[in-house]
Every structure is written in structure tokens, then in C-alpha cells.
N, C-alpha and C. Protein backbone atom coordinates (compact mmCIF):
# COMPACT_ATOMS: atom_id res chain seq x y z
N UNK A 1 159.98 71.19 104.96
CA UNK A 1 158.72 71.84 105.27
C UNK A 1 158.99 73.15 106.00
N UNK A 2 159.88 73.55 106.74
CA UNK A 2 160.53 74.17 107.47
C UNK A 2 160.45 75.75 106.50
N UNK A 3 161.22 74.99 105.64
CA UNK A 3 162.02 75.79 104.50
C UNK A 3 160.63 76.51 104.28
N UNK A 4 159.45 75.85 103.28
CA UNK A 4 158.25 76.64 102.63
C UNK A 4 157.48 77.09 103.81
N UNK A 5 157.73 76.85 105.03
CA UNK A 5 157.09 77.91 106.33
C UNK A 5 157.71 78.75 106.37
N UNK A 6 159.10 79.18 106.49
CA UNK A 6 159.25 80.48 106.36
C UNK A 6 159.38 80.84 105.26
N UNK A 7 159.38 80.50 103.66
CA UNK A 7 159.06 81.40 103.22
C UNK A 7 157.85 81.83 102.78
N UNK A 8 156.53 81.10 103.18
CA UNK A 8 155.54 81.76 103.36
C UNK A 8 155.29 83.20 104.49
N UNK A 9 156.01 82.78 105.54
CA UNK A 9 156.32 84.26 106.72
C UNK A 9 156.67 85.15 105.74
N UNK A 10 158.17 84.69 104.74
CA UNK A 10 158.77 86.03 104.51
C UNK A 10 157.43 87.03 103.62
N UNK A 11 157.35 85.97 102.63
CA UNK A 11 155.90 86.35 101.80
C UNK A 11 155.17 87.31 101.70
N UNK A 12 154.57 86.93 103.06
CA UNK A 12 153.78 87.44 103.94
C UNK A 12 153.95 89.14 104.57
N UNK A 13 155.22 88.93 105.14
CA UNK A 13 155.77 90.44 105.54
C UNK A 13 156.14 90.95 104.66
N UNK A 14 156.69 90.52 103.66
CA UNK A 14 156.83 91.09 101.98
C UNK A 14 155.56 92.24 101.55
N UNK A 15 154.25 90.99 101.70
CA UNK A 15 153.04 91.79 100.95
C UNK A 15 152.52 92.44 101.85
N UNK A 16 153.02 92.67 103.25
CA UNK A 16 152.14 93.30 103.91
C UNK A 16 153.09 94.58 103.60
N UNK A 17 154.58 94.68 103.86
CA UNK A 17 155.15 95.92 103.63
C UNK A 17 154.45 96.52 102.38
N UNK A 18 154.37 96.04 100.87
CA UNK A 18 153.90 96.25 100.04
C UNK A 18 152.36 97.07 100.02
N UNK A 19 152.19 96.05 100.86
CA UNK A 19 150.15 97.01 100.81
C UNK A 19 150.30 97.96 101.18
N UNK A 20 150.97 98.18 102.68
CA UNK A 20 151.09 99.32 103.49
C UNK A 20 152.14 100.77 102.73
N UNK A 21 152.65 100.61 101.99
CA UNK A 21 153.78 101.32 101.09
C UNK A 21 152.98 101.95 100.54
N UNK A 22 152.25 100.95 99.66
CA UNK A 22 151.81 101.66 97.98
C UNK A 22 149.93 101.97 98.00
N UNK A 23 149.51 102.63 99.18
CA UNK A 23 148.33 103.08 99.56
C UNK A 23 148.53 104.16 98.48
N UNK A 24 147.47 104.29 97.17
CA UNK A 24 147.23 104.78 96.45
C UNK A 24 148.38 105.48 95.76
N UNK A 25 148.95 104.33 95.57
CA UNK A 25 150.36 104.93 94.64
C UNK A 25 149.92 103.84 93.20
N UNK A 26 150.37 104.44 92.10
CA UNK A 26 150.00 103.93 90.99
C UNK A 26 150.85 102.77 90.60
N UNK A 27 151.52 101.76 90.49
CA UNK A 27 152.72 100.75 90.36
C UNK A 27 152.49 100.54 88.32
N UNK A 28 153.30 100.55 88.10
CA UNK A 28 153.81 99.85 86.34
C UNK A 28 153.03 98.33 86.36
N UNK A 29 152.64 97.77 85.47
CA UNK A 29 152.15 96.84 85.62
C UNK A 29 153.05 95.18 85.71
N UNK A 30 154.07 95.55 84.90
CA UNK A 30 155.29 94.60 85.41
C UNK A 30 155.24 94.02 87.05
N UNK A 31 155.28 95.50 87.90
CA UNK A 31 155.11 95.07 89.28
C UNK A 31 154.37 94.63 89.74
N UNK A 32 153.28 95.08 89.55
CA UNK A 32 151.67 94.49 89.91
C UNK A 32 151.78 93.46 89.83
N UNK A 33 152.10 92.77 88.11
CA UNK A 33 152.34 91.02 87.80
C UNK A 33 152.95 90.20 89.02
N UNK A 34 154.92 91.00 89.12
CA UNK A 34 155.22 90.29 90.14
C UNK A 34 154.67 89.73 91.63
N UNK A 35 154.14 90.99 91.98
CA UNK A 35 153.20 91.24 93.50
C UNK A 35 152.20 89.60 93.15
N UNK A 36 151.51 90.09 91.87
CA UNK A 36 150.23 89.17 92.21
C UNK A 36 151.12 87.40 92.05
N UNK A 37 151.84 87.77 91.49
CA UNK A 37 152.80 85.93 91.32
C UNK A 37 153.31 85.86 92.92
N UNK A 38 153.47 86.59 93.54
CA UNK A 38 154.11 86.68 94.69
C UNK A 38 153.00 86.14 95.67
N UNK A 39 151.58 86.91 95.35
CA UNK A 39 150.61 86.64 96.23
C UNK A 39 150.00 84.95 96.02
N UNK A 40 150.14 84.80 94.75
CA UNK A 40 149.96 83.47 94.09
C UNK A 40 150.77 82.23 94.92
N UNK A 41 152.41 82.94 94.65
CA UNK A 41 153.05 81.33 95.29
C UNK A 41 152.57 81.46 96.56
N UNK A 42 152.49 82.40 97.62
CA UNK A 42 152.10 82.18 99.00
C UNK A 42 150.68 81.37 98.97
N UNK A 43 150.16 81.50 98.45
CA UNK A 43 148.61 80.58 98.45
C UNK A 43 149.30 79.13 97.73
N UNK A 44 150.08 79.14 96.77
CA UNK A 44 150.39 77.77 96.32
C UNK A 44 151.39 77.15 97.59
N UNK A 45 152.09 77.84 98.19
CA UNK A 45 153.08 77.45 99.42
C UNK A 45 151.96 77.13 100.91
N UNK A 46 151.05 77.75 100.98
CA UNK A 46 149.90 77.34 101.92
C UNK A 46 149.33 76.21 101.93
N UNK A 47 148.71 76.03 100.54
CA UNK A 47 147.96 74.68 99.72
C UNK A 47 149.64 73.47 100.34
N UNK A 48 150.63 73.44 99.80
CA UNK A 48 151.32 72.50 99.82
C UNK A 48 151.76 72.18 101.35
N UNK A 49 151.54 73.02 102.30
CA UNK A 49 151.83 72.85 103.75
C UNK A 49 150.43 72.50 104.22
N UNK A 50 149.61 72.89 104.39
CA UNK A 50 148.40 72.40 104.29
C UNK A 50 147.90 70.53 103.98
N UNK A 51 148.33 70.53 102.83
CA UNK A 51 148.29 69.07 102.49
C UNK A 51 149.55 68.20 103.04
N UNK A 52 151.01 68.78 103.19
CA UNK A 52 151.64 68.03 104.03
C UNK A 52 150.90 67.48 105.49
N UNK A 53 150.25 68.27 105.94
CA UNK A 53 150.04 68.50 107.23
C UNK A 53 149.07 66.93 107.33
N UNK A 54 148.01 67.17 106.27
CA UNK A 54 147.23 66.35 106.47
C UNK A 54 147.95 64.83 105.99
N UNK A 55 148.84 64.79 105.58
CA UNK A 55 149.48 63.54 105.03
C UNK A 55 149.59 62.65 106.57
N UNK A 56 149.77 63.58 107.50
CA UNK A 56 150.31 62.76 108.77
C UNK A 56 149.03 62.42 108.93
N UNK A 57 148.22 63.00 109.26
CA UNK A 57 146.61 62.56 109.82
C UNK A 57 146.20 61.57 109.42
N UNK A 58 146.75 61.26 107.23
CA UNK A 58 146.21 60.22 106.69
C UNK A 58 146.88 58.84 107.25
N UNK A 59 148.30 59.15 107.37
CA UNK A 59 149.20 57.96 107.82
C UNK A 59 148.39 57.30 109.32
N UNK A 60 148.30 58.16 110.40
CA UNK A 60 148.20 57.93 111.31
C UNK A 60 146.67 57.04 111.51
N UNK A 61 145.40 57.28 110.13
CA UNK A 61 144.37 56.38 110.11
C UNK A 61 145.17 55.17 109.48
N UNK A 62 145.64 55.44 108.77
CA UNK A 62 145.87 53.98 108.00
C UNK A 62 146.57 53.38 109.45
N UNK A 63 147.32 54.08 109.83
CA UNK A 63 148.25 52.88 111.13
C UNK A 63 147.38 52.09 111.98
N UNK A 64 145.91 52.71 112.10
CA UNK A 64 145.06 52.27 113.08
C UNK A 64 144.55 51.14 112.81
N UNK A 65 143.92 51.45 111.07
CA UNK A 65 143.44 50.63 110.56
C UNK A 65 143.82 49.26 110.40
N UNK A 66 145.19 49.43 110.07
CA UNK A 66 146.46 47.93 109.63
C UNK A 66 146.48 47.56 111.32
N UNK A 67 146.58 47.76 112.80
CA UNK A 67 147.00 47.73 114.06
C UNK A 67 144.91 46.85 113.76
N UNK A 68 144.00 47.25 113.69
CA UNK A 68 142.91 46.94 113.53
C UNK A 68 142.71 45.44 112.65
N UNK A 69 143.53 45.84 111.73
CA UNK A 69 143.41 44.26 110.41
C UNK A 69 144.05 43.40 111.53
N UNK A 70 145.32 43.57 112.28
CA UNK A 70 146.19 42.91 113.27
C UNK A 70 145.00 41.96 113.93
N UNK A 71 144.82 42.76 114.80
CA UNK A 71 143.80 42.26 116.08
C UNK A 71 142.65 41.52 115.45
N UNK A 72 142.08 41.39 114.32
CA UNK A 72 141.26 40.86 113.57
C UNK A 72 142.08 39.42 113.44
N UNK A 73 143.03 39.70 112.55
CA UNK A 73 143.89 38.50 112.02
C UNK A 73 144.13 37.19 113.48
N UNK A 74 144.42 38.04 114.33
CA UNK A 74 144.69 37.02 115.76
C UNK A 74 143.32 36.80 116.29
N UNK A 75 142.31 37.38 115.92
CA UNK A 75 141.15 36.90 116.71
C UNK A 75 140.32 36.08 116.15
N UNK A 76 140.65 35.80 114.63
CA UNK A 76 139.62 34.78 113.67
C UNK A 76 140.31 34.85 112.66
N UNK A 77 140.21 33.35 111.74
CA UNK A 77 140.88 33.34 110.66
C UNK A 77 139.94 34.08 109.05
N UNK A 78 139.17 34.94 108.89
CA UNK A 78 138.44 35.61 107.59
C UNK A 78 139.24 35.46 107.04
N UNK A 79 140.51 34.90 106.39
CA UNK A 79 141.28 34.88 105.75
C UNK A 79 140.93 36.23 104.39
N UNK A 80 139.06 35.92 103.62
CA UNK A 80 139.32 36.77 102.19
C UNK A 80 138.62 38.29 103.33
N UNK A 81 137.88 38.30 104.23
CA UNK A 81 137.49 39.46 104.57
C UNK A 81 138.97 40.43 104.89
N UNK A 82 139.83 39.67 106.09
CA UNK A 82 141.27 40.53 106.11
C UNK A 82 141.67 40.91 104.51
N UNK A 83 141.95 40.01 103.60
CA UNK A 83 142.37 40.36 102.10
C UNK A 83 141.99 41.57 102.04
N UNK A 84 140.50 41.75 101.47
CA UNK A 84 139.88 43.04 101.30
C UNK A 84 140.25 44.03 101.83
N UNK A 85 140.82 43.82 103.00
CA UNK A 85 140.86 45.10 104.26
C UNK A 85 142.10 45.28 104.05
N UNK A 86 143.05 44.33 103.78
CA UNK A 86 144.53 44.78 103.05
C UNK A 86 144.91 45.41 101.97
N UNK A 87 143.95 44.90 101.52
CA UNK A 87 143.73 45.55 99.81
C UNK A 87 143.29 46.91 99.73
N UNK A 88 141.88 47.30 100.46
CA UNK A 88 141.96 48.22 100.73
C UNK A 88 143.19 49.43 101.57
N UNK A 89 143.64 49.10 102.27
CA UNK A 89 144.95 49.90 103.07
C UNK A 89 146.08 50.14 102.10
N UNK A 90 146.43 49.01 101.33
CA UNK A 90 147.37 49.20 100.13
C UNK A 90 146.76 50.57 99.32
N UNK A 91 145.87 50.18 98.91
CA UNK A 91 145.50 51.21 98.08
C UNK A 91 145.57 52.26 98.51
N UNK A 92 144.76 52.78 99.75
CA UNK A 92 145.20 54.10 100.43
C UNK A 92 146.72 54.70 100.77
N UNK A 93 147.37 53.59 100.74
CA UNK A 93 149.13 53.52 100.96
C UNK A 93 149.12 54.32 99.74
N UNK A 94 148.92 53.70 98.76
CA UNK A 94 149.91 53.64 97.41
C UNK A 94 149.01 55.14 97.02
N UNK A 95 147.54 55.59 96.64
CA UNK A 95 147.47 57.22 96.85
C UNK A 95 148.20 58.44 97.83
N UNK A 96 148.44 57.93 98.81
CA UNK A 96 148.85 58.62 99.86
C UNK A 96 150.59 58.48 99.02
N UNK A 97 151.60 57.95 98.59
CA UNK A 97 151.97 57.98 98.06
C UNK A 97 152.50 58.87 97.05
N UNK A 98 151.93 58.68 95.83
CA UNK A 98 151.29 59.16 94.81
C UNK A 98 151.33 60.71 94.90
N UNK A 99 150.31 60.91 95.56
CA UNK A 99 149.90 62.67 96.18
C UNK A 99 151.45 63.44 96.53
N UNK A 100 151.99 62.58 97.69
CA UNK A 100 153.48 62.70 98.43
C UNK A 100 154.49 62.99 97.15
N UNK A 101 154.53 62.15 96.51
CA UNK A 101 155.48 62.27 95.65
C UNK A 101 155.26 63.58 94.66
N UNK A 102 153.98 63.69 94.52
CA UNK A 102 153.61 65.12 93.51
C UNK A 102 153.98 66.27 94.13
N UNK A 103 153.51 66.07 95.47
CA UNK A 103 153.80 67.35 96.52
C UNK A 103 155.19 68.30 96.28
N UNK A 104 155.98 66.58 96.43
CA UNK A 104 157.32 66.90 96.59
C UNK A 104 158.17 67.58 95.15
N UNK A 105 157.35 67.28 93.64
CA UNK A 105 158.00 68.01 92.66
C UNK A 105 157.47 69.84 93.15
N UNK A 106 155.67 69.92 93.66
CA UNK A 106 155.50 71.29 93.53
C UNK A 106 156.47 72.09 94.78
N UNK A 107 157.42 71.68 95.66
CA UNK A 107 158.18 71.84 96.47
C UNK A 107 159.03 73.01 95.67
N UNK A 108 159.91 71.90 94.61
CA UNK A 108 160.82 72.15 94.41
C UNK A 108 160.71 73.81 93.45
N UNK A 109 159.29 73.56 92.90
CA UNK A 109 159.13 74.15 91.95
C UNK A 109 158.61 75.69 92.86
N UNK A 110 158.21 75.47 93.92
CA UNK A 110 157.73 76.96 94.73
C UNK A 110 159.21 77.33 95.39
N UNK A 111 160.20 76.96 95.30
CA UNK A 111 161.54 77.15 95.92
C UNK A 111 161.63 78.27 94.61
N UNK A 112 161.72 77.27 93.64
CA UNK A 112 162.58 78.25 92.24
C UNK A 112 161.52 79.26 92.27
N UNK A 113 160.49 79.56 92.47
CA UNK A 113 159.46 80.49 92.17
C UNK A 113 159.81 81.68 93.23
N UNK A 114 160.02 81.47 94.21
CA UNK A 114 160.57 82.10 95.31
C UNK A 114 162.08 82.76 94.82
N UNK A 115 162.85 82.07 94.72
CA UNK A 115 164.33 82.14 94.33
C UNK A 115 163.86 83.42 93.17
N UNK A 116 163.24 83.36 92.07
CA UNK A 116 163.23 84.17 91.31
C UNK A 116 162.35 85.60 91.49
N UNK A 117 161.61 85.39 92.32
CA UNK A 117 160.50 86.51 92.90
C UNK A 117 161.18 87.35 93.78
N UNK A 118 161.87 86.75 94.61
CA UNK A 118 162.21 87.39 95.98
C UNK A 118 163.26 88.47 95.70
N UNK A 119 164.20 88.42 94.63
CA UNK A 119 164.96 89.86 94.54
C UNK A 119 164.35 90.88 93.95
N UNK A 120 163.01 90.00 92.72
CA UNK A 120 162.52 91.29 92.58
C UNK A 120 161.74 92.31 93.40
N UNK A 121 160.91 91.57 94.32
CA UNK A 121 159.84 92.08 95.77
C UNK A 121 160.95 93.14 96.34
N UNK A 122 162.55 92.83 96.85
CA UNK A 122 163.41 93.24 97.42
C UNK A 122 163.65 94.15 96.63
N UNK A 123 163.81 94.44 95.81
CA UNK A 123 164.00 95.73 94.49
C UNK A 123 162.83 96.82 94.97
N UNK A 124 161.85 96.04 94.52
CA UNK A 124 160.43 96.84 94.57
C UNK A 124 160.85 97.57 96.13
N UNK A 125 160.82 97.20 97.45
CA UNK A 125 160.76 96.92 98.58
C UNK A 125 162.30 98.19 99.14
N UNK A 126 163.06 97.95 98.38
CA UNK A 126 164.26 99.05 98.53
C UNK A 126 163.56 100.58 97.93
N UNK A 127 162.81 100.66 96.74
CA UNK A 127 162.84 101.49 95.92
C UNK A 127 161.76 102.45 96.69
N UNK A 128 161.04 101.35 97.61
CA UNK A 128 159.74 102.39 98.10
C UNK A 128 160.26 102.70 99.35
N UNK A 129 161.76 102.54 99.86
CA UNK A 129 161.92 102.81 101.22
C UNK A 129 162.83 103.94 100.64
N UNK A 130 163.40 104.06 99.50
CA UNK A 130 164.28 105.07 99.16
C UNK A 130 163.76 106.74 98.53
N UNK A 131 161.95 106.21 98.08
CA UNK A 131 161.22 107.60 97.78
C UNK A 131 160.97 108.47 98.62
């Protein structure tokens, strides 16, 4: 997580050098593309830190909830009402899950997106410090 925080920073100071550079300068449209893929993964790298974030929040209800089924379980036997309430928590487990595991392919996939963007930004980024 570390990793897609800073390179949302770098991103970031990337497109801001960029804005601030090319104040009414005309760019090829190749670049433009890159810029706007650039501006793209930072919003897709936001979205995925964003939803990490909330993954803990989700864990931390479910913990309450199951610590809740607990104190139920020792205080009366509902044997099918606890069920339900397990059943339910599983389920939220196993989405919470689910989501986690998807997260973790678009990870990999905003790394390579990065990996391939970032020399070109640095190209762009040399060329306007060298005019």
C-alpha cells in the first residue's frame, strides 16, 4: 500500500510540474494521451487506496459483530437465531474477501501502468526543462 501511496505523490508532482510547464503550449497528441493515462492511473491508484482503507473499517465491524454473536452465544442458547447471525458474518467475510482479492490483481496492474508511464512523463518532463 505504501508502494501505490507514493506513487500516487509521484503522480501528482508529475502533473502538477506538467500543468505548470505547458501553460498554453500546444503538446502532440501522443502526449496529451500519455498525461491523460497518467491522470487516469492516479484516480485508479486513489480508488484502490481508498477502498483498501475502508477494508479495515469493514473488518473491524465484522470483529464486533462475531465478539457480539460471542456474548449472545454465552448468554442464551438461540442456537438457529446465532446460525443466521453466522451466516450472515460469513457472508460479509467471504465479499470482503472477494473485493480484497480483486483489489489485489488491480495492484499489480497500476504498478505495470506506472512502470510504463513513468519514463515517458520523465521524457516529457526533461524535454520541457531543456526548452
Amino acid at each position: 500500500m505504501q508502494m501505490l501511496s507514493d506513487f500516487s505523490y509521484e503522480i501528482e508532482n508529475d502533473l502538477t510540474f506538467l500543468n505548470d510547464s505547458n501553460q498554453g503550449v500546444s503538446q502532440p497528441s501522443f502526449i496529451v494521451e500519455e498525461i491523460e493515462q497518467y491522470t487516469h492511473l492516479r484516480k485508479d491508484i486513489e480508488e484502490c487506496l481508498t477502498a483498501c482503507k475502508n477494508y479495515g473499517e469493514e473488518v473491524f465491524m465484522i470483529e464486533n459483530n462475531l465478539r457480539d454473536i460471542r456474548t449472545r452465544l454465552l448468554r442464551n442458547n438461540n442456537y438457529e437465531e446465532l446460525g443466521e447471525l453466522i451466516e450472515t458474518e460469513k457472508d460479509l467475510l467471504n465479499d470482503l474477501l472477494s473485493r480484497i482479492q480483486s483489489n489485489i490483481g488491480f495492484i499489480d496492474k497500476h504498478m505495470k501502468d506506472y512502470w510504463h508511464l513513468k519514463p515517458l512523463i520523465d521524457s516529457l518532463k526533461l524535454d520541457l526543462i531543456t526548452e
